[in-house]
N, C-alpha and C. Protein backbone atom coordinates (compact mmCIF):
# COMPACT_ATOMS: atom_id res chain seq x y z
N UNK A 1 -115.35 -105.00 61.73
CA UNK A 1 -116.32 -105.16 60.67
C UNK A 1 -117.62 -104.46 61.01
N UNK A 2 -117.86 -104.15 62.23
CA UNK A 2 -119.11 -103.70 62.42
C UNK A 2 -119.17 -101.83 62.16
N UNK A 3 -117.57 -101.47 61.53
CA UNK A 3 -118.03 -100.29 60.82
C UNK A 3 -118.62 -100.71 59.71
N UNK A 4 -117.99 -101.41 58.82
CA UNK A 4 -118.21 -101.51 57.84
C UNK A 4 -119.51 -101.48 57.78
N UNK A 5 -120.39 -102.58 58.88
CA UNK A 5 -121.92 -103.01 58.41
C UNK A 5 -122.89 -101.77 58.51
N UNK A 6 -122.37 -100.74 59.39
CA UNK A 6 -122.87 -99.59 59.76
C UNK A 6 -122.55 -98.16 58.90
N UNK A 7 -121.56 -98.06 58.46
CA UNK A 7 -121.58 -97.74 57.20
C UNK A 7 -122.36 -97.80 55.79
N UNK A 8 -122.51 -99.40 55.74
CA UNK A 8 -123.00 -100.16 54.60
C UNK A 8 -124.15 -99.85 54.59
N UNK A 9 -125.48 -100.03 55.68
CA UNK A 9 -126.19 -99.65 56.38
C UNK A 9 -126.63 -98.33 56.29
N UNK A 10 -125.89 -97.40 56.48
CA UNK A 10 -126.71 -95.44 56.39
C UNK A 10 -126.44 -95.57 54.71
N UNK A 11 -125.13 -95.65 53.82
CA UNK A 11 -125.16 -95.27 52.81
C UNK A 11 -126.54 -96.43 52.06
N UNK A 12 -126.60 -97.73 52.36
CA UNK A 12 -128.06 -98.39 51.68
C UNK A 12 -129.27 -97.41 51.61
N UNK A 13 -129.51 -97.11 53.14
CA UNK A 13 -130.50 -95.93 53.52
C UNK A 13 -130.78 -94.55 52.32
N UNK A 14 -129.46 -94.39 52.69
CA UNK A 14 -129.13 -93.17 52.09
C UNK A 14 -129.26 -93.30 50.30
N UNK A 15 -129.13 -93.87 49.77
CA UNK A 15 -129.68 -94.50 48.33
C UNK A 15 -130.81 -95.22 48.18
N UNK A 16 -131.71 -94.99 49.08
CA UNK A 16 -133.21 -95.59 49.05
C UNK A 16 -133.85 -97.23 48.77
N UNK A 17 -132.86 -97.68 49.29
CA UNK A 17 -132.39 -99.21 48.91
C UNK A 17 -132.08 -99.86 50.32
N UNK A 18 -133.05 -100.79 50.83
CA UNK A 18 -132.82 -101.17 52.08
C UNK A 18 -131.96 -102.72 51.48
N UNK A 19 -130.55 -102.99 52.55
CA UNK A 19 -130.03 -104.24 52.20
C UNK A 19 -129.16 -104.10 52.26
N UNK A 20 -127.90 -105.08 51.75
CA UNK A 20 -126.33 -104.75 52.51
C UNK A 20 -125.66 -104.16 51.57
N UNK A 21 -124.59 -103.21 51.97
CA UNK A 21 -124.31 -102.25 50.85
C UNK A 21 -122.75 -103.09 50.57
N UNK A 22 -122.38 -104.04 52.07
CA UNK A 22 -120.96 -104.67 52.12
C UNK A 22 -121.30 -106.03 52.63
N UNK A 23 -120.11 -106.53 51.52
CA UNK A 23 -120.77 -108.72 51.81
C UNK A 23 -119.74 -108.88 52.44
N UNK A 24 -119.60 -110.58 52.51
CA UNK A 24 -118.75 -111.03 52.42
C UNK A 24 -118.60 -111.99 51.66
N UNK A 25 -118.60 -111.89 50.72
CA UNK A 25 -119.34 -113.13 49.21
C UNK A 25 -117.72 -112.67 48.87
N UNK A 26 -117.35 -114.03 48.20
CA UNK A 26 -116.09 -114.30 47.41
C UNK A 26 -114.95 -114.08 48.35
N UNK A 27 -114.93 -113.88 49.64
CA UNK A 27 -113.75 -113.75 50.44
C UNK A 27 -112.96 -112.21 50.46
N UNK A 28 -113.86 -111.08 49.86
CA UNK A 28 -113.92 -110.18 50.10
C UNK A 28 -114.42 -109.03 51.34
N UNK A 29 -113.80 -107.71 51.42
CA UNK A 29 -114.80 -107.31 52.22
C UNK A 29 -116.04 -106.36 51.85
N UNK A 30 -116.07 -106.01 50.07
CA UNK A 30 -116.91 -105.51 49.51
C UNK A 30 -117.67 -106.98 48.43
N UNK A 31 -118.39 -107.06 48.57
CA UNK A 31 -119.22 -108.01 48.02
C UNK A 31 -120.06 -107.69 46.30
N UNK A 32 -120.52 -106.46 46.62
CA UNK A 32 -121.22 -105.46 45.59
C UNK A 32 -121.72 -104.76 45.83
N UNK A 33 -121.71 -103.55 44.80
CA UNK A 33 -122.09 -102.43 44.82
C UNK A 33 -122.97 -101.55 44.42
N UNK A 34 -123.93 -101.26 44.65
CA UNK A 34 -124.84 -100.90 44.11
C UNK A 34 -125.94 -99.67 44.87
N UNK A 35 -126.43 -98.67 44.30
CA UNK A 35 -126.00 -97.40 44.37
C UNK A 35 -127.24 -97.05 43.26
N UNK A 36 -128.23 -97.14 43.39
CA UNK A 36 -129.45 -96.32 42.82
C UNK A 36 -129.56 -97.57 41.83
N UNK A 37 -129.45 -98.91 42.17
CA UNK A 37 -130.20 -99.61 41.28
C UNK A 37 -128.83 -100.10 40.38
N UNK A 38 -127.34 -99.97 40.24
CA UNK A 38 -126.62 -99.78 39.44
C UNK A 38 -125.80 -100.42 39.91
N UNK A 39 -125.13 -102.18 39.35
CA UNK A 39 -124.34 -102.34 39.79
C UNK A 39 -122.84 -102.50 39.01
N UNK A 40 -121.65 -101.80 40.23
CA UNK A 40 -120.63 -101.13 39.73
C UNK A 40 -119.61 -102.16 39.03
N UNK A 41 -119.36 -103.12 39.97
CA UNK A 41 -118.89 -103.93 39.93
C UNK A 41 -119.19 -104.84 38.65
N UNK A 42 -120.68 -105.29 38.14
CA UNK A 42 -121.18 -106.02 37.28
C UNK A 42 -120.98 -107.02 37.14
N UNK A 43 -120.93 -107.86 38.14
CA UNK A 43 -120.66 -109.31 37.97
C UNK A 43 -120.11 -109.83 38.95
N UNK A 44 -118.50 -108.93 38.61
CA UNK A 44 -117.21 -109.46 39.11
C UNK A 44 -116.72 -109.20 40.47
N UNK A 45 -115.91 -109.83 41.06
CA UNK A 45 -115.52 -110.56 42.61
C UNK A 45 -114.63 -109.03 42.30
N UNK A 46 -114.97 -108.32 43.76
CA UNK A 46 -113.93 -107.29 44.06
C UNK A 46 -112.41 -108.33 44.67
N UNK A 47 -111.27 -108.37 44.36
CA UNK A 47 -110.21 -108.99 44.01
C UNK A 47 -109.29 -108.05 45.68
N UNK A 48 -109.44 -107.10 44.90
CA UNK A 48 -108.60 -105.96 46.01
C UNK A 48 -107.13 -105.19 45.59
N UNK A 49 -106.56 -105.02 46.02
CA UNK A 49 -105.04 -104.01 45.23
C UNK A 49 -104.30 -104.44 45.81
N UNK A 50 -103.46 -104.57 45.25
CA UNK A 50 -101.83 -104.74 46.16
C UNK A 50 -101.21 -103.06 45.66
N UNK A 51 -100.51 -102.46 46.68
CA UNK A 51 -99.79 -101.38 46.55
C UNK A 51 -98.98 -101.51 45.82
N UNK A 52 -98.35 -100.03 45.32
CA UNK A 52 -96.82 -100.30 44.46
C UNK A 52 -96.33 -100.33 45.36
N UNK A 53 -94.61 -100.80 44.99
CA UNK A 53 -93.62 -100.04 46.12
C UNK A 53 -93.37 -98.51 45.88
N UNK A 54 -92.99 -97.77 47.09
CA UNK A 54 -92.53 -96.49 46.87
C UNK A 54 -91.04 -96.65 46.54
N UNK A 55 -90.27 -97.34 46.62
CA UNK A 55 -89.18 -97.49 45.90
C UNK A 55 -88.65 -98.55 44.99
N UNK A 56 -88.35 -98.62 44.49
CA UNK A 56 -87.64 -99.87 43.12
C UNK A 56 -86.56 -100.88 43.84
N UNK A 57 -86.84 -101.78 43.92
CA UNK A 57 -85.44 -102.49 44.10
C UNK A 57 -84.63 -102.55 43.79
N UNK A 58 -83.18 -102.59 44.44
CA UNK A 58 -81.89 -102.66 43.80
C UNK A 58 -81.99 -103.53 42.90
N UNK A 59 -81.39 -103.25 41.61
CA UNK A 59 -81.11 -104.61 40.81
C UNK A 59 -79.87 -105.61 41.58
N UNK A 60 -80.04 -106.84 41.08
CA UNK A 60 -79.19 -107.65 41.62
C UNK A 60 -77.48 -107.43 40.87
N UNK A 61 -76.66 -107.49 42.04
CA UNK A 61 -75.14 -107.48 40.73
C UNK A 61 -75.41 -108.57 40.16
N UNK A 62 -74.92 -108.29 38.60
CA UNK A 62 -75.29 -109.37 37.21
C UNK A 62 -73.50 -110.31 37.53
N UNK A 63 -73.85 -111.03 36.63
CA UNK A 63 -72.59 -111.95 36.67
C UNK A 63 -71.25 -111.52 36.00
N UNK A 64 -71.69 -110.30 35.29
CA UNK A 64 -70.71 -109.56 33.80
C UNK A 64 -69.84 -108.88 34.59
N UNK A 65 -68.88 -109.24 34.23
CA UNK A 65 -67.53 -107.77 34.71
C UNK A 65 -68.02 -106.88 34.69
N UNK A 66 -67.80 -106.22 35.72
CA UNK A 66 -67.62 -104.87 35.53
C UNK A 66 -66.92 -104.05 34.51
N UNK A 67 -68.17 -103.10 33.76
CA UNK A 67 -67.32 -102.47 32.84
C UNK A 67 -66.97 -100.89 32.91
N UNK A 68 -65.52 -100.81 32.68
CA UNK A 68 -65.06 -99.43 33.84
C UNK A 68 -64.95 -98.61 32.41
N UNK A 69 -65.49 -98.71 31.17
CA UNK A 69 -65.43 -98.27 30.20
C UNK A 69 -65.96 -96.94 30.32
N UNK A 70 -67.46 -97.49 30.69
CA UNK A 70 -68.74 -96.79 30.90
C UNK A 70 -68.40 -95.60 31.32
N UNK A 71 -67.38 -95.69 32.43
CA UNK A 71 -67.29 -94.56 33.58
C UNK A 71 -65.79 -93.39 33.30
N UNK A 72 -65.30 -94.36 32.56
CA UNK A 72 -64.08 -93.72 31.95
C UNK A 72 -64.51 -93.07 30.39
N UNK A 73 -65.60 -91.95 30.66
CA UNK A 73 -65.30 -91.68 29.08
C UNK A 73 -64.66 -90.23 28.95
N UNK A 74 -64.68 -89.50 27.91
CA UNK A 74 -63.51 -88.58 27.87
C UNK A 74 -64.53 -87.40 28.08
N UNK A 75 -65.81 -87.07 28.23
CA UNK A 75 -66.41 -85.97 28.79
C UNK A 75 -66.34 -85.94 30.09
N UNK A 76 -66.55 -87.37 30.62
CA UNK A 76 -66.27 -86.98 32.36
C UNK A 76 -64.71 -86.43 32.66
N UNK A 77 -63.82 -87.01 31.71
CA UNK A 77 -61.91 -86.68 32.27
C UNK A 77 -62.33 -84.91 32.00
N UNK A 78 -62.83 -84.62 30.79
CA UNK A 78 -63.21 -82.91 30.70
C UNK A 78 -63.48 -82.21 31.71
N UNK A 79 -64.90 -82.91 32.11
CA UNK A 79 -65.19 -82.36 33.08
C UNK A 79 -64.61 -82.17 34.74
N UNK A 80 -64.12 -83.04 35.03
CA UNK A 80 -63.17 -83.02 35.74
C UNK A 80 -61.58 -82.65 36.17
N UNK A 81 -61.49 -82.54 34.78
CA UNK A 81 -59.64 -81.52 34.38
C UNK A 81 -60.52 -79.86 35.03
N UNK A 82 -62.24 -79.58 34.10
CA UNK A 82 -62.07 -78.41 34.42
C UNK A 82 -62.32 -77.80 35.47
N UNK A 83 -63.02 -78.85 36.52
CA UNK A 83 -63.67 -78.55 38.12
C UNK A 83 -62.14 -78.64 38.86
N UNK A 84 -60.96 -79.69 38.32
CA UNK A 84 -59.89 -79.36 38.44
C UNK A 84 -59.07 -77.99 38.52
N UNK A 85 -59.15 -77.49 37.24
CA UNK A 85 -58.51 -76.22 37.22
C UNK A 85 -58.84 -74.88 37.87
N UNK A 86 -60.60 -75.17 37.97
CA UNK A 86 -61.12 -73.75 38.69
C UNK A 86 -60.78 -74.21 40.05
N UNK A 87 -60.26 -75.50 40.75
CA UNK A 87 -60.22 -75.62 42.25
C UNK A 87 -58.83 -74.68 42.89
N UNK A 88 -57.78 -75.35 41.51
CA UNK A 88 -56.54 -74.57 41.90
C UNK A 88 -56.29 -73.29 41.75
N UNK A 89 -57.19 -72.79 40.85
CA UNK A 89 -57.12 -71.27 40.12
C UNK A 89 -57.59 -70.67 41.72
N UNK A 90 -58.34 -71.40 42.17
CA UNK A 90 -58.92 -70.82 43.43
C UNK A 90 -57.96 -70.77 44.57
N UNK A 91 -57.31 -71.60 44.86
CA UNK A 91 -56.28 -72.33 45.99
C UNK A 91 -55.04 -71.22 45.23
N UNK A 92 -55.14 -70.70 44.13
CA UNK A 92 -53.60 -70.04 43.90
C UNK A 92 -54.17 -68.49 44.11
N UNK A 93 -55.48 -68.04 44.12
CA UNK A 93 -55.61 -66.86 44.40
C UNK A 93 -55.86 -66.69 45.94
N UNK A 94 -56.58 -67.63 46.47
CA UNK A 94 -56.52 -67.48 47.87
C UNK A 94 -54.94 -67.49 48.53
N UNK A 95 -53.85 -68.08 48.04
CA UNK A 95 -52.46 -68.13 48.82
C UNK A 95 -51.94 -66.83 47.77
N UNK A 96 -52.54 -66.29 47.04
CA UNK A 96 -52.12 -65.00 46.53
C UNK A 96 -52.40 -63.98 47.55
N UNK A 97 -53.59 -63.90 47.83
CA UNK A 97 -54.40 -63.17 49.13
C UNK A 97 -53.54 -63.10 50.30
N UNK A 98 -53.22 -64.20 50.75
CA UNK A 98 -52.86 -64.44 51.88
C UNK A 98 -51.04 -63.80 51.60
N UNK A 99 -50.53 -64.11 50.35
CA UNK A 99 -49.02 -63.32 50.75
C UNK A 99 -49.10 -61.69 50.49
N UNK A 100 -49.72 -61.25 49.60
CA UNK A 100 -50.24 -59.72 50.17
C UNK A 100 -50.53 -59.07 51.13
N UNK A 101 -51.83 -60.23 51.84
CA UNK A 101 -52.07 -59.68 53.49
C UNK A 101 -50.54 -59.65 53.95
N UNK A 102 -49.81 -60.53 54.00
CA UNK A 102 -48.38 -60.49 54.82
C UNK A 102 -47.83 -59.31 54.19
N UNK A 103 -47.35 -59.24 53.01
CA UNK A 103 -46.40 -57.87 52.57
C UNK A 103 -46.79 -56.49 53.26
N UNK A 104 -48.61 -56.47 52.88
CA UNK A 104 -49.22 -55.28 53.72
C UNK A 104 -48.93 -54.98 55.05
N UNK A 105 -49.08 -55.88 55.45
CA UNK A 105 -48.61 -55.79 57.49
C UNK A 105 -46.96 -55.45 57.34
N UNK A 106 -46.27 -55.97 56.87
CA UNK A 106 -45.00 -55.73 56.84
C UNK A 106 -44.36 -54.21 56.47
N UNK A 107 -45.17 -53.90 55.16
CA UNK A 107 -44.82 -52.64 54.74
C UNK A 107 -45.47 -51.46 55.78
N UNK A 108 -46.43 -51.87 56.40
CA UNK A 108 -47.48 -51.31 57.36
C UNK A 108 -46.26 -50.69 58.33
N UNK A 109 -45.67 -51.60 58.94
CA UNK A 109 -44.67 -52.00 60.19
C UNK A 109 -43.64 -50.80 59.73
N UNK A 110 -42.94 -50.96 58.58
CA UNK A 110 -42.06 -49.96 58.10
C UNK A 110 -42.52 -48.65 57.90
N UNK A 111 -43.84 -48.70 57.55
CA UNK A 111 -44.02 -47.20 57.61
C UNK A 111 -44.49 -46.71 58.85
N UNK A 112 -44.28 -47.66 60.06
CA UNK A 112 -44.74 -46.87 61.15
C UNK A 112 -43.14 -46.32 61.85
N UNK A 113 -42.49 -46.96 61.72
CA UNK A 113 -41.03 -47.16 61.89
C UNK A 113 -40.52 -45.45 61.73
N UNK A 114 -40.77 -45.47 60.20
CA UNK A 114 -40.09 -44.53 59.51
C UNK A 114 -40.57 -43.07 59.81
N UNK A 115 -41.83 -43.58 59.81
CA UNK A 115 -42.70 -42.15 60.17
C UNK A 115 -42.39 -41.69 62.28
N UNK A 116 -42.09 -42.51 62.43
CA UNK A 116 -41.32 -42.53 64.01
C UNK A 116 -40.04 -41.92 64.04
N UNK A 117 -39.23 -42.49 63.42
CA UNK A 117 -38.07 -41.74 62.91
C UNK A 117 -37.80 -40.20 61.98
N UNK A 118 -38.59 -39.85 61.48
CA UNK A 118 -38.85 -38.77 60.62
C UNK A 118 -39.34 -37.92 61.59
N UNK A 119 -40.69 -38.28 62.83
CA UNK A 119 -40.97 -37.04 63.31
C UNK A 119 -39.84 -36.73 64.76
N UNK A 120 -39.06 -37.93 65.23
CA UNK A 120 -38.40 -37.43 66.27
C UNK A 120 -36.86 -36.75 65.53
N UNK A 121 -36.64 -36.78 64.15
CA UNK A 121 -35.46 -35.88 63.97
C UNK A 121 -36.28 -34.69 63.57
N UNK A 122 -37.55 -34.42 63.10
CA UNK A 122 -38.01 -32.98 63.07
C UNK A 122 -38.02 -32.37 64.29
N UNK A 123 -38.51 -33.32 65.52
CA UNK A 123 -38.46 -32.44 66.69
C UNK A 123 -36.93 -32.20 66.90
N UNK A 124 -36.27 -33.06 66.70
CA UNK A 124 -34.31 -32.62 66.80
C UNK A 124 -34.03 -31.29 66.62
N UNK A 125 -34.67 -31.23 65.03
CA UNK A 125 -34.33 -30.47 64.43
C UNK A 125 -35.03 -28.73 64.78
N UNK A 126 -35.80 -28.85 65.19
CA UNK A 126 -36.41 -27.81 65.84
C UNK A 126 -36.01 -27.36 67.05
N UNK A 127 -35.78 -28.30 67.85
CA UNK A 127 -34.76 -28.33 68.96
C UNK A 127 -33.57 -27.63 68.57
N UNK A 128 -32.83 -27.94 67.86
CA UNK A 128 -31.38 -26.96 67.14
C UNK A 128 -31.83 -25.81 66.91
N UNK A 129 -32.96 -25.35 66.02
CA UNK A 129 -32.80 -24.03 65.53
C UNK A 129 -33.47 -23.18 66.45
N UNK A 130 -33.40 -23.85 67.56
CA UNK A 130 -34.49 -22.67 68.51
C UNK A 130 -33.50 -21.68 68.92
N UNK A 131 -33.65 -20.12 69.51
CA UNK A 131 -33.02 -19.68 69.44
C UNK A 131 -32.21 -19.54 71.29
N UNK A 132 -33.33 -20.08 72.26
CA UNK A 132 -32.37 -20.50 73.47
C UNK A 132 -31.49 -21.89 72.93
N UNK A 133 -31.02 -22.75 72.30
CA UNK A 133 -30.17 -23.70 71.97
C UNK A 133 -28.74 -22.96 71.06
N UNK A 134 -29.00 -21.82 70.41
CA UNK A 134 -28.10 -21.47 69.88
C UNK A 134 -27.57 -20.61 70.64
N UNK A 135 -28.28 -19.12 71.50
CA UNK A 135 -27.54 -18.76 72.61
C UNK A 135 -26.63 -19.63 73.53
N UNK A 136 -27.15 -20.56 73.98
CA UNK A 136 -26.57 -21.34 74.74
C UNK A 136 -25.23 -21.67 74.23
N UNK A 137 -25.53 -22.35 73.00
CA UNK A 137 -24.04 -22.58 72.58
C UNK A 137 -22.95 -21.72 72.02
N UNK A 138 -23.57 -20.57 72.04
CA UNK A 138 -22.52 -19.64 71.61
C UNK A 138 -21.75 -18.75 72.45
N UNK A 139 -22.57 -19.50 73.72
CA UNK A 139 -22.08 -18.84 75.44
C UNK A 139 -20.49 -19.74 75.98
N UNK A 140 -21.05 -21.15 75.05
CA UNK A 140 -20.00 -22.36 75.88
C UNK A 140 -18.72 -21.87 74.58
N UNK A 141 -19.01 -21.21 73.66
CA UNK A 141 -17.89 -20.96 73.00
C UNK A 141 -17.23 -19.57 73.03
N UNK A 142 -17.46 -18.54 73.85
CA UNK A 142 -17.11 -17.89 74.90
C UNK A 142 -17.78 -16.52 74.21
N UNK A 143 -18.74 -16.54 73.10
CA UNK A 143 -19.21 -15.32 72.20
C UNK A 143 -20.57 -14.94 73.50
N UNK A 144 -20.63 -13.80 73.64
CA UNK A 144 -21.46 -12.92 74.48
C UNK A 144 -22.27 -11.80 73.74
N UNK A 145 -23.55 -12.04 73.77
CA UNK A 145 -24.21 -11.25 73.23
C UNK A 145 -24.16 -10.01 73.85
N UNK A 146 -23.95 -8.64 72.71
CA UNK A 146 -23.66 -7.30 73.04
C UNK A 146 -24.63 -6.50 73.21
N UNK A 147 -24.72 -5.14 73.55
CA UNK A 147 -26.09 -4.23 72.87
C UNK A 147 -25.88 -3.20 72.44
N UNK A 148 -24.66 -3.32 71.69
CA UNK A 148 -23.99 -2.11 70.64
C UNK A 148 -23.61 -3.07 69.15
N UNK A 149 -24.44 -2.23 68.41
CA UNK A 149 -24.69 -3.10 67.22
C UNK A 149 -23.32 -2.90 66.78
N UNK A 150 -23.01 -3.59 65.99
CA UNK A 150 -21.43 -4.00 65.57
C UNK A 150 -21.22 -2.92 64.60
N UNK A 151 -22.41 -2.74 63.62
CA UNK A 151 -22.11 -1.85 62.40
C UNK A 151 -22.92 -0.70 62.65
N UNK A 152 -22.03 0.40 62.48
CA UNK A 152 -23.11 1.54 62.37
C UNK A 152 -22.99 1.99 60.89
N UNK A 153 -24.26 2.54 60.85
CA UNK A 153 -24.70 3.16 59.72
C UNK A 153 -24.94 4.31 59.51
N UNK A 154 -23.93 4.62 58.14
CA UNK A 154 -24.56 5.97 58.09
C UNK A 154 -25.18 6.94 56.77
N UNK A 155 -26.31 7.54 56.99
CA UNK A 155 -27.06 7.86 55.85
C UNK A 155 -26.46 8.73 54.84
């Protein structure tokens, strides 16, 4: 309390009014107010405030059934068929996703396969037409290359 009186005290000063600016009259801790001759209060016993609450109280459960009416009406079933349907629309494109990714890897696999197979019969095949592979074999079949041309020609 001895802010208060010291308080009470400079602001009296301070409004050119020597005397108590804070009582204790009526069981208060402001008594009256007064402030260039003017009092605010006018009469009446400063009382004091009680705060709100910052929150509301639960209401109490009432004695009435529960009514499941309320909660069952046919905009919420709407709304819920349609948060329904976009969930699965979702769940059927994502396992759409997911069997593509698989086909892709799979078809992936085959075309590595194939393209494996395709370039080792080109090298085969190049291998055959070379022309030491065909000498060769035309040696094991007892033909001997000559250096008298077979055909002569004449102009």
């Amino acid at each position: 309390m001895n802010v208060l009186k010291t308080v009470g005290k400079s602001l009296a000063d301070f409004a050119g009014r020597k005397g108590r600016l804070f009582g204790q009259e009526g069981g208060s801790g402001i008594a009256g107010y007064e402030l260039g001759g003017v009092d605010v209060l006018g009469g009446r016993t400063f009382r004091g405030f009680e705060p709100e609450p910052f929150y509301k109280k639960p209401k109490a459960p009432s004695s009435e059934l529960f009514d499941i009416g309320a909660l069952l009406r046919l905009r919420t079933f709407v709304y819920l068929i349609i948060i329904t349907a976009l969930f699965l629309f979702q769940i059927h494109n994502t396992l759409a996703i997911n069997d593509l990714a698989r086909r892709n890897e799979r078809l992936r696999e085959q075309l590595r396969i194939s393209t494996s197979i395709t370039t080792s019969q080109e090298l085969r095949s190049r291998e055959l037409q070379s022309i030491r592979y065909i000498s060769e074999y035309a040696r094991n079949l007892g033909l001997d290359s000559s250096f008298i041309p077979p055909v002569e020609l004449e102009p």
